[in-house]
C-alpha atoms as a PDB file:
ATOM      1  CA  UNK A   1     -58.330 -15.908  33.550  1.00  0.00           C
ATOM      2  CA  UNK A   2     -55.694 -18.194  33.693  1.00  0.00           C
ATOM      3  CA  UNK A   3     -52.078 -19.232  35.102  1.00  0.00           C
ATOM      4  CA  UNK A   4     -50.500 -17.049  31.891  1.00  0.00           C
ATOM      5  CA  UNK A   5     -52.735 -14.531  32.024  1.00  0.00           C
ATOM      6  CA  UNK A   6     -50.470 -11.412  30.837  1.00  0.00           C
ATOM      7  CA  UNK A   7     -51.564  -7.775  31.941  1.00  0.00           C
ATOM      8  CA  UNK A   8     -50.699  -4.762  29.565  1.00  0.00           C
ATOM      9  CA  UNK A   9     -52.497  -1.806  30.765  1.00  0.00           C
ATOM     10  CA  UNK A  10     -56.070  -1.919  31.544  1.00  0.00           C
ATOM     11  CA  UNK A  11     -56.102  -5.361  29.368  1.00  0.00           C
ATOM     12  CA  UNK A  12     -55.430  -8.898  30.007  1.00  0.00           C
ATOM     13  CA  UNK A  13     -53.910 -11.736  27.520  1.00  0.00           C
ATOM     14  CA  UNK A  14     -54.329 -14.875  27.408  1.00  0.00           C
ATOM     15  CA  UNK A  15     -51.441 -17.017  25.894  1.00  0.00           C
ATOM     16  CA  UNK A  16     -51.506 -20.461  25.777  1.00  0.00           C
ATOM     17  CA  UNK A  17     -50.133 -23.471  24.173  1.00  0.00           C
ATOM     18  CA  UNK A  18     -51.746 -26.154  25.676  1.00  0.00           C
ATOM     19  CA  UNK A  19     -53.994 -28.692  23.452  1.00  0.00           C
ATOM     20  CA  UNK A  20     -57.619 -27.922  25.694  1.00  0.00           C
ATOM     21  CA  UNK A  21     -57.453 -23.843  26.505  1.00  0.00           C
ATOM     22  CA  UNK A  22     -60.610 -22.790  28.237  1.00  0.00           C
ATOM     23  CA  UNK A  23     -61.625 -19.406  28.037  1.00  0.00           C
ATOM     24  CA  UNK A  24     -64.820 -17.383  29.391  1.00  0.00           C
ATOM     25  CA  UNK A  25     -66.669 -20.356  29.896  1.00  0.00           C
ATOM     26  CA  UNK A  26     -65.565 -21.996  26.212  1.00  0.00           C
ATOM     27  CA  UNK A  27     -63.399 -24.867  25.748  1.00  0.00           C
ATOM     28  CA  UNK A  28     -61.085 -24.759  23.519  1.00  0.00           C
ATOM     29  CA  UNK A  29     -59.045 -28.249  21.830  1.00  0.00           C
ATOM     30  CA  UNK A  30     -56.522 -26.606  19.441  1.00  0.00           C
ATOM     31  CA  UNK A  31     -54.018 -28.662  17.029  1.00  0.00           C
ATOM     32  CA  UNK A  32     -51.004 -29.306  18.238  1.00  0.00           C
ATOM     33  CA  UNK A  33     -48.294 -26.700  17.096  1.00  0.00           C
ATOM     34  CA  UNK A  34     -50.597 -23.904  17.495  1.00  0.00           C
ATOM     35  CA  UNK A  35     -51.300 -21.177  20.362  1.00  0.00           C
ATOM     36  CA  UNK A  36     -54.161 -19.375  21.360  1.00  0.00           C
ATOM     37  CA  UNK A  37     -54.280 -15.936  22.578  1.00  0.00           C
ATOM     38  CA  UNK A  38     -57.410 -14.363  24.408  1.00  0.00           C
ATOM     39  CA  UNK A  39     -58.127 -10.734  24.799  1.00  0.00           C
ATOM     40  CA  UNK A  40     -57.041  -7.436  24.263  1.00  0.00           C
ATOM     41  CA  UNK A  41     -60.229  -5.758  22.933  1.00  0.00           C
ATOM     42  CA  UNK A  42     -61.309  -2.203  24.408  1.00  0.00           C
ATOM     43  CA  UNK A  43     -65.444  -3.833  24.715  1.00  0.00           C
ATOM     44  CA  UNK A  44     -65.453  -5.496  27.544  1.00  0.00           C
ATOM     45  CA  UNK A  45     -68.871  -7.536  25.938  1.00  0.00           C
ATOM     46  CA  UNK A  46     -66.050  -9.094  23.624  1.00  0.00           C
ATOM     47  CA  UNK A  47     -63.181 -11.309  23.995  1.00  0.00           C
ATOM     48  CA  UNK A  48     -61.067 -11.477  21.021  1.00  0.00           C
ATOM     49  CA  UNK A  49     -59.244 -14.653  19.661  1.00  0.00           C
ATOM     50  CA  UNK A  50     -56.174 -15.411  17.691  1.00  0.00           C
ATOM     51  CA  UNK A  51     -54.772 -18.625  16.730  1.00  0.00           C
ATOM     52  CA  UNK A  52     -51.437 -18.942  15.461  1.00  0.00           C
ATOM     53  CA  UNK A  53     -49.531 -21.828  13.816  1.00  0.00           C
ATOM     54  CA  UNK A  54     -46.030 -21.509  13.074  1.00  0.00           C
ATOM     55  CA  UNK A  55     -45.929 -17.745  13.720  1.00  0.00           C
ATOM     56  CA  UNK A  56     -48.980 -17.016  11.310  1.00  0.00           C
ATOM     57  CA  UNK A  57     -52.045 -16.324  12.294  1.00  0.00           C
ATOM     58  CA  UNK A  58     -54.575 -18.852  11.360  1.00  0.00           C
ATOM     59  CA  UNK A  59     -57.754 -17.945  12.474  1.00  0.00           C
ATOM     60  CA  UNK A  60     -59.380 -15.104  14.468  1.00  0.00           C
ATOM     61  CA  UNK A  61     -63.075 -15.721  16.339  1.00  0.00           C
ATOM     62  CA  UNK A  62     -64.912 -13.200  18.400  1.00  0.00           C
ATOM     63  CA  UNK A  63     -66.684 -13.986  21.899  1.00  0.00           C
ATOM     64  CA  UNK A  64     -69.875 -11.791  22.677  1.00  0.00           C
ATOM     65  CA  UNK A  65     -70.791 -11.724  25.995  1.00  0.00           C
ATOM     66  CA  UNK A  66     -74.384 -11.543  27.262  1.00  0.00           C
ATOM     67  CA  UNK A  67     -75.867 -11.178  30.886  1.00  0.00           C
ATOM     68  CA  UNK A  68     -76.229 -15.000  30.835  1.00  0.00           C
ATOM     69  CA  UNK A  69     -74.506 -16.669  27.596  1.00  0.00           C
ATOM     70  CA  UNK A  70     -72.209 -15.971  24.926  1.00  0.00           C
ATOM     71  CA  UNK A  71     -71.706 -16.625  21.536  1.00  0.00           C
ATOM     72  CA  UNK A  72     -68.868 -17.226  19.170  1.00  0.00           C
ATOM     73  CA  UNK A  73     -68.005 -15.279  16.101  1.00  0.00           C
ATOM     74  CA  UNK A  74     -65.825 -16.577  13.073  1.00  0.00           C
ATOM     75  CA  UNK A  75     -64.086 -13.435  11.623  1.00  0.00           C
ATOM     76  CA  UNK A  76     -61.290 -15.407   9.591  1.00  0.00           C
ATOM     77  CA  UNK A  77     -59.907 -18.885   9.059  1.00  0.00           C
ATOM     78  CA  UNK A  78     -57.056 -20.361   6.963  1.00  0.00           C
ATOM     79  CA  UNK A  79     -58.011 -22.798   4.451  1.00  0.00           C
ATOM     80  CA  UNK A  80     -55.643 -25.565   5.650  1.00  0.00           C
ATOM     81  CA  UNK A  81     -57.560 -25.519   8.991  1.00  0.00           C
ATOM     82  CA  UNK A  82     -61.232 -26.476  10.248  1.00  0.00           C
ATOM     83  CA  UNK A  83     -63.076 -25.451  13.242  1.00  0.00           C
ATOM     84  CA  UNK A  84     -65.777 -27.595  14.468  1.00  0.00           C
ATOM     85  CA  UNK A  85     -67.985 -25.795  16.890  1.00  0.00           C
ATOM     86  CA  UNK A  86     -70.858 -26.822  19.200  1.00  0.00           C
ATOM     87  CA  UNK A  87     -72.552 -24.024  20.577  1.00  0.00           C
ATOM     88  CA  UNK A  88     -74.448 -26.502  23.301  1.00  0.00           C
ATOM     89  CA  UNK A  89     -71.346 -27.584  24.868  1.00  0.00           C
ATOM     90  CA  UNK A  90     -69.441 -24.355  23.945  1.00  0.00           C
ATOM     91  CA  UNK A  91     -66.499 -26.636  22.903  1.00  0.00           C
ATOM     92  CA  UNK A  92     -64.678 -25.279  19.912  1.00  0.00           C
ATOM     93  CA  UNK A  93     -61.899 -27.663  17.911  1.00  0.00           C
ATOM     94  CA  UNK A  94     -59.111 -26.377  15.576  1.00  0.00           C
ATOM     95  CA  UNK A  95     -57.482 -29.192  13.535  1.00  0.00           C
ATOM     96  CA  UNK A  96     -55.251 -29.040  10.336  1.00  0.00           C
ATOM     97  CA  UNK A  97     -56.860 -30.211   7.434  1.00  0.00           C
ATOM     98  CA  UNK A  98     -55.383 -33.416   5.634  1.00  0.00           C
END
């Protein structure tokens, strides 16, 4: 996974502050102030993940995983954020709205 990879159990986190976060093969450029954590679901075909600014949690997508590609999954987004993804580079950006 990554250098703070955290293992509870039979499932690994991801936690990271970092502006570029790349996970399963997507990058991720996140706005400065927020964190990203990866993981934690019980299907190993999906990777869970939760952004969070300022303790809230901002936006939550969903990785599927295929025998050769994945795709990405919006389940929720605040409104004073936008997400600009690009499926062909599998480069996902999460910047505060002005």
């Amino acid at each position: 996974m990554h250098h703070n990879g955290i293992l509870l159990g039979k499932r690994h986190f991801l936690h990271a502050t970092s502006p570029v976060v790349e996970v399963e093969g997507w990058t991720f450029a996140i706005a400065p102030g927020c964190k990203l954590i990866a993981g934690g679901s019980a299907n190993p075909l999906q990777t869970l993940i939760s952004i969070y600014r300022e303790g809230e949690k901002v936006a939550q997508l969903n990785l599927h995983h295929r025998r050769c590609d994945s795709d990405i999954t919006v389940q929720a987004v605040s409104s004073d954020m936008a997400l600009e993804i690009t499926p062909a580079t599998k480069r996902v950006c999460v910047e505060m709205k002005m």
